[in-house]
PDB file of N, CA and C in Angstrom:
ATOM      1  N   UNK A   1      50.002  62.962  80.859  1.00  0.00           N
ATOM      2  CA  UNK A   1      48.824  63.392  81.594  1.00  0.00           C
ATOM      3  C   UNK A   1      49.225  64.446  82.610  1.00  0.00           C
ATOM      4  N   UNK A   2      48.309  65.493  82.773  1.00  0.00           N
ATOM      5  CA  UNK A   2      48.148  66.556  84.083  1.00  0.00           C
ATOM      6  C   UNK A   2      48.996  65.533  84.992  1.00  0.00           C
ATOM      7  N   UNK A   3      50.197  66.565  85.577  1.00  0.00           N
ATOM      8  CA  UNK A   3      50.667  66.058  87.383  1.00  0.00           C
ATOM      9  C   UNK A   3      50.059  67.029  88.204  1.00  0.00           C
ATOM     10  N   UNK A   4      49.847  66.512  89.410  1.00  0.00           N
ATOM     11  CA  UNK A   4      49.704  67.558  90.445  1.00  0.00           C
ATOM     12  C   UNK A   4      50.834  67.488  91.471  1.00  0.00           C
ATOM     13  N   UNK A   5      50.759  68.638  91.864  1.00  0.00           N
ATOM     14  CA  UNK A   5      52.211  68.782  93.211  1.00  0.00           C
ATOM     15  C   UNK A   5      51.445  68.195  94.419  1.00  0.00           C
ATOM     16  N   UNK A   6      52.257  68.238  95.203  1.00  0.00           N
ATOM     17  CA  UNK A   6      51.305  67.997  96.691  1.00  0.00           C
ATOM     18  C   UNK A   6      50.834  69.113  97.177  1.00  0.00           C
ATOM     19  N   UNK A   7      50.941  70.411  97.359  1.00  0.00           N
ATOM     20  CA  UNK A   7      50.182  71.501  97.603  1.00  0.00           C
ATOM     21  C   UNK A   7      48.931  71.167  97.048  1.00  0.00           C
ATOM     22  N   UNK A   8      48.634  70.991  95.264  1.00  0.00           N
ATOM     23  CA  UNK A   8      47.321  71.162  94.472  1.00  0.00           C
ATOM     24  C   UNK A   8      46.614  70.244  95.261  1.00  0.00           C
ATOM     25  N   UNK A   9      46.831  68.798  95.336  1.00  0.00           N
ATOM     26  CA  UNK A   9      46.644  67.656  95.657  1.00  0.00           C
ATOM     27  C   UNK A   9      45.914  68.230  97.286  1.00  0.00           C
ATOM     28  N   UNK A  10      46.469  68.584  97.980  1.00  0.00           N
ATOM     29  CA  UNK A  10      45.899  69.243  99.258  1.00  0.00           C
ATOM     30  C   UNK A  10      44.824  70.047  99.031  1.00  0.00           C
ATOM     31  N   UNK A  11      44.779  71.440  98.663  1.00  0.00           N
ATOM     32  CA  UNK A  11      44.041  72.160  98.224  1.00  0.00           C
ATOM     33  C   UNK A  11      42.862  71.982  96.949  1.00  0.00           C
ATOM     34  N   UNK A  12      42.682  71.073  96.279  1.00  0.00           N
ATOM     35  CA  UNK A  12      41.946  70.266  95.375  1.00  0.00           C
ATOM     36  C   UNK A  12      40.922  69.571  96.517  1.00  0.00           C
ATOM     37  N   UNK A  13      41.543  68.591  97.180  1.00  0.00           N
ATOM     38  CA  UNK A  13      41.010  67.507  98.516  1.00  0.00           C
ATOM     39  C   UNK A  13      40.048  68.774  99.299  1.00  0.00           C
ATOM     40  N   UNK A  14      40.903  70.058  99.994  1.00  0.00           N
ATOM     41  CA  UNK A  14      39.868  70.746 101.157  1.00  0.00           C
ATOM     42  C   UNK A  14      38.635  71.313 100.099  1.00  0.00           C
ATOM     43  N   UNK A  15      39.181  72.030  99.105  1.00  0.00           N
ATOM     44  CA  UNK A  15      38.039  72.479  98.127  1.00  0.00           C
ATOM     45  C   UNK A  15      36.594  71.659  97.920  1.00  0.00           C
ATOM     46  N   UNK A  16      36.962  70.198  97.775  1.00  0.00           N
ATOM     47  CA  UNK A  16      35.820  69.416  97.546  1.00  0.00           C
ATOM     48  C   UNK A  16      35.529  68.703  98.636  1.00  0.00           C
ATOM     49  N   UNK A  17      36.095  68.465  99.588  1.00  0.00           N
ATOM     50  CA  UNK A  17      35.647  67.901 100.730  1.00  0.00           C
ATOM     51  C   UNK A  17      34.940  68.621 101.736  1.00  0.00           C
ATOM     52  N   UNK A  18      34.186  69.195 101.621  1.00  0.00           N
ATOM     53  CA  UNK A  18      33.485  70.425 102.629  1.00  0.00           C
ATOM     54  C   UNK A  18      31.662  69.754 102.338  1.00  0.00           C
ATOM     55  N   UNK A  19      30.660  70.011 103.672  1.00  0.00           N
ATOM     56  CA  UNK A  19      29.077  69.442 103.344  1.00  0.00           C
ATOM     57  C   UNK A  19      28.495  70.031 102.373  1.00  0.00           C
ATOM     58  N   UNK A  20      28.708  71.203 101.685  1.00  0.00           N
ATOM     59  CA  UNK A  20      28.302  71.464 100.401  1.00  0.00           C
ATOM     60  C   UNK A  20      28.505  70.640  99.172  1.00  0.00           C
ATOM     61  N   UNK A  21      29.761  69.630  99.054  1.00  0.00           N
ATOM     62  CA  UNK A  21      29.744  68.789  97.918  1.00  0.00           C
ATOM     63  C   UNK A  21      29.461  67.244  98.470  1.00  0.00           C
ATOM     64  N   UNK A  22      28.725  66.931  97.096  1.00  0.00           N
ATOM     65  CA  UNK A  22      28.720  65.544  97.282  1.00  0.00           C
ATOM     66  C   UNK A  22      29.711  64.531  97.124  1.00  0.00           C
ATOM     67  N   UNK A  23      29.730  63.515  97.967  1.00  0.00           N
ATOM     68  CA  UNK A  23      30.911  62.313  97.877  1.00  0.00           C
ATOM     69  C   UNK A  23      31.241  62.045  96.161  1.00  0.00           C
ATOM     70  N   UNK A  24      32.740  62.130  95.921  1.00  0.00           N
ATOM     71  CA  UNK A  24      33.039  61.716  94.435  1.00  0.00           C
ATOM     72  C   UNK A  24      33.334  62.855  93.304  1.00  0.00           C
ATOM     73  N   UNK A  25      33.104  64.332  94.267  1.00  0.00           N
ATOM     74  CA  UNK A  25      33.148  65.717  93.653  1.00  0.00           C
ATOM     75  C   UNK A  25      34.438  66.368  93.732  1.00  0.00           C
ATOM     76  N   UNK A  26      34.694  67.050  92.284  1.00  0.00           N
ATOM     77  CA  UNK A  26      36.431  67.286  91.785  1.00  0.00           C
ATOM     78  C   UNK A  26      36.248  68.422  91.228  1.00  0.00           C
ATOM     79  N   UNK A  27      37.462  68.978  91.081  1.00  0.00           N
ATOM     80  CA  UNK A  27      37.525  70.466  90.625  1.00  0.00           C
ATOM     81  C   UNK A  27      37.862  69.817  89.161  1.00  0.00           C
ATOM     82  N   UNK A  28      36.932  70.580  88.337  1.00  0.00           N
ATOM     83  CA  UNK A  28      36.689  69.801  87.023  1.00  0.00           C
ATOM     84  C   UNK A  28      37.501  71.389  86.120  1.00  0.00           C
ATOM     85  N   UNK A  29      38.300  71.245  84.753  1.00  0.00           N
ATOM     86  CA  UNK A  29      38.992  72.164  84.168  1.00  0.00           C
ATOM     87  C   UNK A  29      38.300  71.746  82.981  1.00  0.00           C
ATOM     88  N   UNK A  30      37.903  72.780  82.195  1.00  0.00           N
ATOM     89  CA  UNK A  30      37.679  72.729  80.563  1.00  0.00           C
ATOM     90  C   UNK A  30      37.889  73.971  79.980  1.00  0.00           C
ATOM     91  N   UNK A  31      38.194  73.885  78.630  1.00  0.00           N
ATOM     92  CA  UNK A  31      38.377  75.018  77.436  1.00  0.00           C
ATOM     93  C   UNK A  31      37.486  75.956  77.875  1.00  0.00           C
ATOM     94  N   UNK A  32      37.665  77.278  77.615  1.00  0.00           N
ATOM     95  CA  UNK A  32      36.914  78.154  77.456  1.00  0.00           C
ATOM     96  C   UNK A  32      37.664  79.115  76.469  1.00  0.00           C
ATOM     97  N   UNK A  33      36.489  80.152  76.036  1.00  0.00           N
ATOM     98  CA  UNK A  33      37.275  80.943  75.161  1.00  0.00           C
ATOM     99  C   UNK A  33      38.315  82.504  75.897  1.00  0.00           C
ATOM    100  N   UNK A  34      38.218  81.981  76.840  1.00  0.00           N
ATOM    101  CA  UNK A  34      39.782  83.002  77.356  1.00  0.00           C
ATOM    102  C   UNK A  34      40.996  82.029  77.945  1.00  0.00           C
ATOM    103  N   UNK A  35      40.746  80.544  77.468  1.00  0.00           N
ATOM    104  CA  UNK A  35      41.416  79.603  77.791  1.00  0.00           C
ATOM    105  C   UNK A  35      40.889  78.814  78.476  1.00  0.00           C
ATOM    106  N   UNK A  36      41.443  78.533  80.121  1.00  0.00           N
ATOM    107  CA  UNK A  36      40.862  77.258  80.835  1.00  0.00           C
ATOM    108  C   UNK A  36      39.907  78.437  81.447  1.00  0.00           C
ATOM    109  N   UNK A  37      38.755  76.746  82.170  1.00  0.00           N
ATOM    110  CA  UNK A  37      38.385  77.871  83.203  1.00  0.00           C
ATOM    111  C   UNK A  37      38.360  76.445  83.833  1.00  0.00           C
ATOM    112  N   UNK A  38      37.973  76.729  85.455  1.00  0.00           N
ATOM    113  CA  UNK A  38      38.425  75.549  86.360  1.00  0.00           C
ATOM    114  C   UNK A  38      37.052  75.992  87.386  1.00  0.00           C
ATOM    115  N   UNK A  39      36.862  75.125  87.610  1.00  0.00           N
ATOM    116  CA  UNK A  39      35.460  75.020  88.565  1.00  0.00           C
ATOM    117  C   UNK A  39      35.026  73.606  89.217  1.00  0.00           C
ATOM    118  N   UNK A  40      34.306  73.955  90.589  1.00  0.00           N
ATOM    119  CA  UNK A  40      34.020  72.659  91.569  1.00  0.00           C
ATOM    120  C   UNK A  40      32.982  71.794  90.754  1.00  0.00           C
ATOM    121  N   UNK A  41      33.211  70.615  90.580  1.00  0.00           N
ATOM    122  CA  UNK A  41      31.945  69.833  90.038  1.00  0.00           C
ATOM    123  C   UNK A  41      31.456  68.480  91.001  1.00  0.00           C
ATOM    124  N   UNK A  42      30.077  68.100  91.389  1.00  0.00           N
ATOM    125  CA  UNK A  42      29.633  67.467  91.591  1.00  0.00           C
ATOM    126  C   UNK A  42      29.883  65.627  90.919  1.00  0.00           C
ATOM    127  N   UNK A  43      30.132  65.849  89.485  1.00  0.00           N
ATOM    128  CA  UNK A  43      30.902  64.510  89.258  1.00  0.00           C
ATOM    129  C   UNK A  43      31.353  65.021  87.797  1.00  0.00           C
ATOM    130  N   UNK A  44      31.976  64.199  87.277  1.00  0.00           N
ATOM    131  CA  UNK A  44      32.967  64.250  85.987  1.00  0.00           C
ATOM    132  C   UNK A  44      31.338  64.395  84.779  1.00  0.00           C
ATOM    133  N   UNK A  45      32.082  65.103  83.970  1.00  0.00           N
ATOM    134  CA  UNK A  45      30.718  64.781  82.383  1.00  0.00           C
ATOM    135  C   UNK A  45      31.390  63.071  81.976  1.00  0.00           C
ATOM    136  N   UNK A  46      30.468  62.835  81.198  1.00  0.00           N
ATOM    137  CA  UNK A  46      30.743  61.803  80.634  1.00  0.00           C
ATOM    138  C   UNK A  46      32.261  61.603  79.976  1.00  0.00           C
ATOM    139  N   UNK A  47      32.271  62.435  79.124  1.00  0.00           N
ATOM    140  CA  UNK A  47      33.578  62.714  78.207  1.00  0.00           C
ATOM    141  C   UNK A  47      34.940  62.810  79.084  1.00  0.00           C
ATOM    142  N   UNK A  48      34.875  63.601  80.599  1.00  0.00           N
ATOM    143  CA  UNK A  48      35.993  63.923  80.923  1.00  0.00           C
ATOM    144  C   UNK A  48      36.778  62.823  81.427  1.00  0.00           C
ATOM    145  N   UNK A  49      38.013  63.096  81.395  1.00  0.00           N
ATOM    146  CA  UNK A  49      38.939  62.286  82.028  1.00  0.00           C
ATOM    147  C   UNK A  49      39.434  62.530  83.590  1.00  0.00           C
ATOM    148  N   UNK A  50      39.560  61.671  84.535  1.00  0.00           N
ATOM    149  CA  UNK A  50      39.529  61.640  85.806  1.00  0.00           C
ATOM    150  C   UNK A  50      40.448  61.127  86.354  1.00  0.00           C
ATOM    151  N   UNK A  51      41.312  62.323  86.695  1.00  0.00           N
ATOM    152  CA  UNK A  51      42.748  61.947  87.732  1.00  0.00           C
ATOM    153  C   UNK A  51      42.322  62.143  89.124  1.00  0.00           C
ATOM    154  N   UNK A  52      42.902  61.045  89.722  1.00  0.00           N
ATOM    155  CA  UNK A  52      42.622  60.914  91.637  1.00  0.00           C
ATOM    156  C   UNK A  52      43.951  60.480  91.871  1.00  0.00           C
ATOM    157  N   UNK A  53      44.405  61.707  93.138  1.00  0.00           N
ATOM    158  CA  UNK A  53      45.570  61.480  93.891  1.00  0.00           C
ATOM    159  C   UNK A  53      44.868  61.766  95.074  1.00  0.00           C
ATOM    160  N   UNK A  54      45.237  60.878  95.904  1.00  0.00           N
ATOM    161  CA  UNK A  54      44.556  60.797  97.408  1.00  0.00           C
ATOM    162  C   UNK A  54      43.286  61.362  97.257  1.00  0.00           C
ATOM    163  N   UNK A  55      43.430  62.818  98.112  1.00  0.00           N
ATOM    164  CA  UNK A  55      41.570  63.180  97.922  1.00  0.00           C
ATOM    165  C   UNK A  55      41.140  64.063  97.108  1.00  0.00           C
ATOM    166  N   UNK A  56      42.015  64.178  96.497  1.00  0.00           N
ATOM    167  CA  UNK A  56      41.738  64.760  95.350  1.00  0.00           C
ATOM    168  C   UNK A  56      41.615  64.629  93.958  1.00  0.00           C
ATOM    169  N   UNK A  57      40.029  65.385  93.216  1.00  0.00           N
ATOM    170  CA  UNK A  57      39.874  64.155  92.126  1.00  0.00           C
ATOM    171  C   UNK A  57      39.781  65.524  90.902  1.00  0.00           C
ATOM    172  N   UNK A  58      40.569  65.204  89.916  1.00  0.00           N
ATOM    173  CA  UNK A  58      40.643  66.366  89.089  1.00  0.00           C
ATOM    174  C   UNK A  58      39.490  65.820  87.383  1.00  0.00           C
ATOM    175  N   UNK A  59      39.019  66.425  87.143  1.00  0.00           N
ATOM    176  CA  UNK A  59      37.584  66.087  86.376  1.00  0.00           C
ATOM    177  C   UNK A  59      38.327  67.047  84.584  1.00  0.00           C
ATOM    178  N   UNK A  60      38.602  66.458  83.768  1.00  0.00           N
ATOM    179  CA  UNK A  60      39.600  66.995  82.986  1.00  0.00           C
ATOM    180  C   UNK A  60      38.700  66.978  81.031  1.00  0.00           C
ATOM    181  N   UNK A  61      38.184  67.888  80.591  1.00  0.00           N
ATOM    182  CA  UNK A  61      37.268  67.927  79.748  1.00  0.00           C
ATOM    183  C   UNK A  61      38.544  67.870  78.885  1.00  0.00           C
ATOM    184  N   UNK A  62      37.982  67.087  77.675  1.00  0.00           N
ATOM    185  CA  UNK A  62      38.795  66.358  76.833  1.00  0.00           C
ATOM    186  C   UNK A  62      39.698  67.463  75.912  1.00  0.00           C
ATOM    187  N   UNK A  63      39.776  68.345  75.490  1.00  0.00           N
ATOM    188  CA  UNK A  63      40.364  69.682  75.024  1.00  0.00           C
ATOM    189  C   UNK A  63      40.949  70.214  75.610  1.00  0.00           C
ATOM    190  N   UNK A  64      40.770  70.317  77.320  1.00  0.00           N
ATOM    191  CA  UNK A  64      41.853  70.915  78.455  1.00  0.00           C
ATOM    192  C   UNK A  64      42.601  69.633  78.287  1.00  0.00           C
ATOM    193  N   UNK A  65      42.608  68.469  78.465  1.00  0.00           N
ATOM    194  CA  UNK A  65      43.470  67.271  78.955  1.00  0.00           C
ATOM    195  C   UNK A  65      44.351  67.271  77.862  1.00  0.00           C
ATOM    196  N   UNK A  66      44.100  67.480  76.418  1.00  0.00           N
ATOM    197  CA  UNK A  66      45.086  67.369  75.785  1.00  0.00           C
ATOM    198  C   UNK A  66      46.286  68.350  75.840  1.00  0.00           C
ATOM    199  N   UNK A  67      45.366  69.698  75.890  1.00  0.00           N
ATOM    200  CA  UNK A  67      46.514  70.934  76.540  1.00  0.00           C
ATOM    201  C   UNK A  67      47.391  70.700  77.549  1.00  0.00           C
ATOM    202  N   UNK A  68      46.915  70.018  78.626  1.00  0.00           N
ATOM    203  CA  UNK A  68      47.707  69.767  80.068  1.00  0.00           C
ATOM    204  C   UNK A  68      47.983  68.640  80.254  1.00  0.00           C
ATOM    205  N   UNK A  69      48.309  67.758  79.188  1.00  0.00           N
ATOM    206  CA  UNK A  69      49.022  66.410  79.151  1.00  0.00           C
ATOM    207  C   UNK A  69      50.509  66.579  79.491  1.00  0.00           C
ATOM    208  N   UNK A  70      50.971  67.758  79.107  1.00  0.00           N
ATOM    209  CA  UNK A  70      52.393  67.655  79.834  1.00  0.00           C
ATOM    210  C   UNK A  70      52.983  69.271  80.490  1.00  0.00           C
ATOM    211  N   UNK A  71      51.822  69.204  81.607  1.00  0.00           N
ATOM    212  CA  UNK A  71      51.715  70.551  82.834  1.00  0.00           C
ATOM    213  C   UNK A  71      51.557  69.500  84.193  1.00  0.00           C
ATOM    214  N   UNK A  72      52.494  70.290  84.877  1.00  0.00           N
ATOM    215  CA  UNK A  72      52.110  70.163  86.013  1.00  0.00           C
ATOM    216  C   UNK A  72      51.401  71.531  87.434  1.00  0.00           C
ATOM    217  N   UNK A  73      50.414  71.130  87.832  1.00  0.00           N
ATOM    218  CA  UNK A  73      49.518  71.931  88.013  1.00  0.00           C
ATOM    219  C   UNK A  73      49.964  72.020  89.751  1.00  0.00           C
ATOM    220  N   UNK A  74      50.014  73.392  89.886  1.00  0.00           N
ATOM    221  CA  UNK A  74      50.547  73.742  91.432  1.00  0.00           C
ATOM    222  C   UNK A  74      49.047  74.476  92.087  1.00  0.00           C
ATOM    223  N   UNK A  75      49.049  74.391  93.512  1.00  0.00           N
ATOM    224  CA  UNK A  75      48.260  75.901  93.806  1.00  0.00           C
ATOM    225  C   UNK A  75      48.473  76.148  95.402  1.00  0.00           C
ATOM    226  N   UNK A  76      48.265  77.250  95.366  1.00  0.00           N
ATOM    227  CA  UNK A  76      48.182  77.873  96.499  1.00  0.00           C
ATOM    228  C   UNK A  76      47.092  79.022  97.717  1.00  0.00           C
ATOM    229  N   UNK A  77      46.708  78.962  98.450  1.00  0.00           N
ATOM    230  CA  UNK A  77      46.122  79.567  99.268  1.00  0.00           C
ATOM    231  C   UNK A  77      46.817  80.707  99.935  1.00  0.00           C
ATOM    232  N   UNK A  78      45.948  82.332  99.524  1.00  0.00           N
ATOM    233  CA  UNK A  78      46.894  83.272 100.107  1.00  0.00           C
ATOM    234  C   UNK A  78      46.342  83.782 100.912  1.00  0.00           C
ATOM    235  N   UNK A  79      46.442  85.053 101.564  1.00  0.00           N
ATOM    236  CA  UNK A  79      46.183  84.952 103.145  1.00  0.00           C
ATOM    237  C   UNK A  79      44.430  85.413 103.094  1.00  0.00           C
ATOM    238  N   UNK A  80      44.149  85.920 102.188  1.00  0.00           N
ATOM    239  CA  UNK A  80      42.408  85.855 101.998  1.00  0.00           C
ATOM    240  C   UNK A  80      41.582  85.184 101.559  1.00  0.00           C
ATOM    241  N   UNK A  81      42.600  84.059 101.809  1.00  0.00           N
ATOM    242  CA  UNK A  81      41.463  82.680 101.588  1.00  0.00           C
ATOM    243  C   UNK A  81      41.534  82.371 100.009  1.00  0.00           C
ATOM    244  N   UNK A  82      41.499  82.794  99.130  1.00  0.00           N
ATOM    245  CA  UNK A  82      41.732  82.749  97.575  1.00  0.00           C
ATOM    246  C   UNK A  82      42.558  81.493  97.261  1.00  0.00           C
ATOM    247  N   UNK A  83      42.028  80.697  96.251  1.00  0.00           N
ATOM    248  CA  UNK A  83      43.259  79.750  95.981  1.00  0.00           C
ATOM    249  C   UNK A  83      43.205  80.040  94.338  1.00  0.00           C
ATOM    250  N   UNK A  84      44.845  80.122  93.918  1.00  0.00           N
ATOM    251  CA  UNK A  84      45.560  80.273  93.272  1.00  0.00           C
ATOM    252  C   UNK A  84      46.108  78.921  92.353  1.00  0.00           C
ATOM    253  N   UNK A  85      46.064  79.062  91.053  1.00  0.00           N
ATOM    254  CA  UNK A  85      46.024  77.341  90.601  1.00  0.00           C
ATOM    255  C   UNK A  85      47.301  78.223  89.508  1.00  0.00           C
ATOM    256  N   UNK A  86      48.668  77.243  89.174  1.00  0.00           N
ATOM    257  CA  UNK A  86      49.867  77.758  88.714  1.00  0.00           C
ATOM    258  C   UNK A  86      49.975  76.228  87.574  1.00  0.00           C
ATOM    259  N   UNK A  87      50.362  76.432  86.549  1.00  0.00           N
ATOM    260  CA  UNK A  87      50.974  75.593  85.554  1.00  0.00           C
ATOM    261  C   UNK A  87      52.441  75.812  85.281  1.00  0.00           C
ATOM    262  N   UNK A  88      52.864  74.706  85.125  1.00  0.00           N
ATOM    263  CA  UNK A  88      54.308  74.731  84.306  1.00  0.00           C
ATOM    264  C   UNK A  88      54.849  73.309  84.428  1.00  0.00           C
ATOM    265  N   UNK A  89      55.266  73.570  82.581  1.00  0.00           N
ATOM    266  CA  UNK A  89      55.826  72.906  82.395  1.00  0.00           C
ATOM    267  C   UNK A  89      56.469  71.629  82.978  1.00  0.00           C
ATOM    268  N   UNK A  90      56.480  70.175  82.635  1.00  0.00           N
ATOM    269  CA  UNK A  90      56.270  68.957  83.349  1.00  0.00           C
ATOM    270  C   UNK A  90      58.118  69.089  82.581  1.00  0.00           C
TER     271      UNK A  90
END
């Protein structure tokens, strides 16, 4: 399964913890056709699979999860506010 570092794990948590989302809301990843695409979601689809490390809850559509069953997922915040999401290899 997807790891997260403790950076993602941080930056995952501030992303969804702000009064714009509702309690239980995760940065949800699914297939797209230029690959992943990754976006804030309000709660998991039915189908997805749902990793929670502390406050952060990752919402994982069943076609990304099999891809990133053995990634570990980094990210970072650069100085314009932008956050930056990095894979490699577990």
């Amino acid at each position: 399964m997807l790891m997260l570092t403790e950076n993602a794990t941080k930056v995952i948590g501030a992303l969804v913890d702000n009064p714009g989302m509702p309690p239980g809301a995760g940065l949800r990843i699914a297939t797209a056709e230029e690959g992943l695409s990754v976006s804030a979601a309000d709660a998991p689809e039915e189908t997805d699979q749902v990793l929670e490390e502390e406050s952060a809850r990752v919402f994982l559509e069943a076609s990304a999860a099999a891809t990133l069953a053995d990634q570990i997922l980094d990210a970072e915040v650069d100085e314009a506010g932008r956050v930056q999401f990095l894979l490699t290899p577990q």
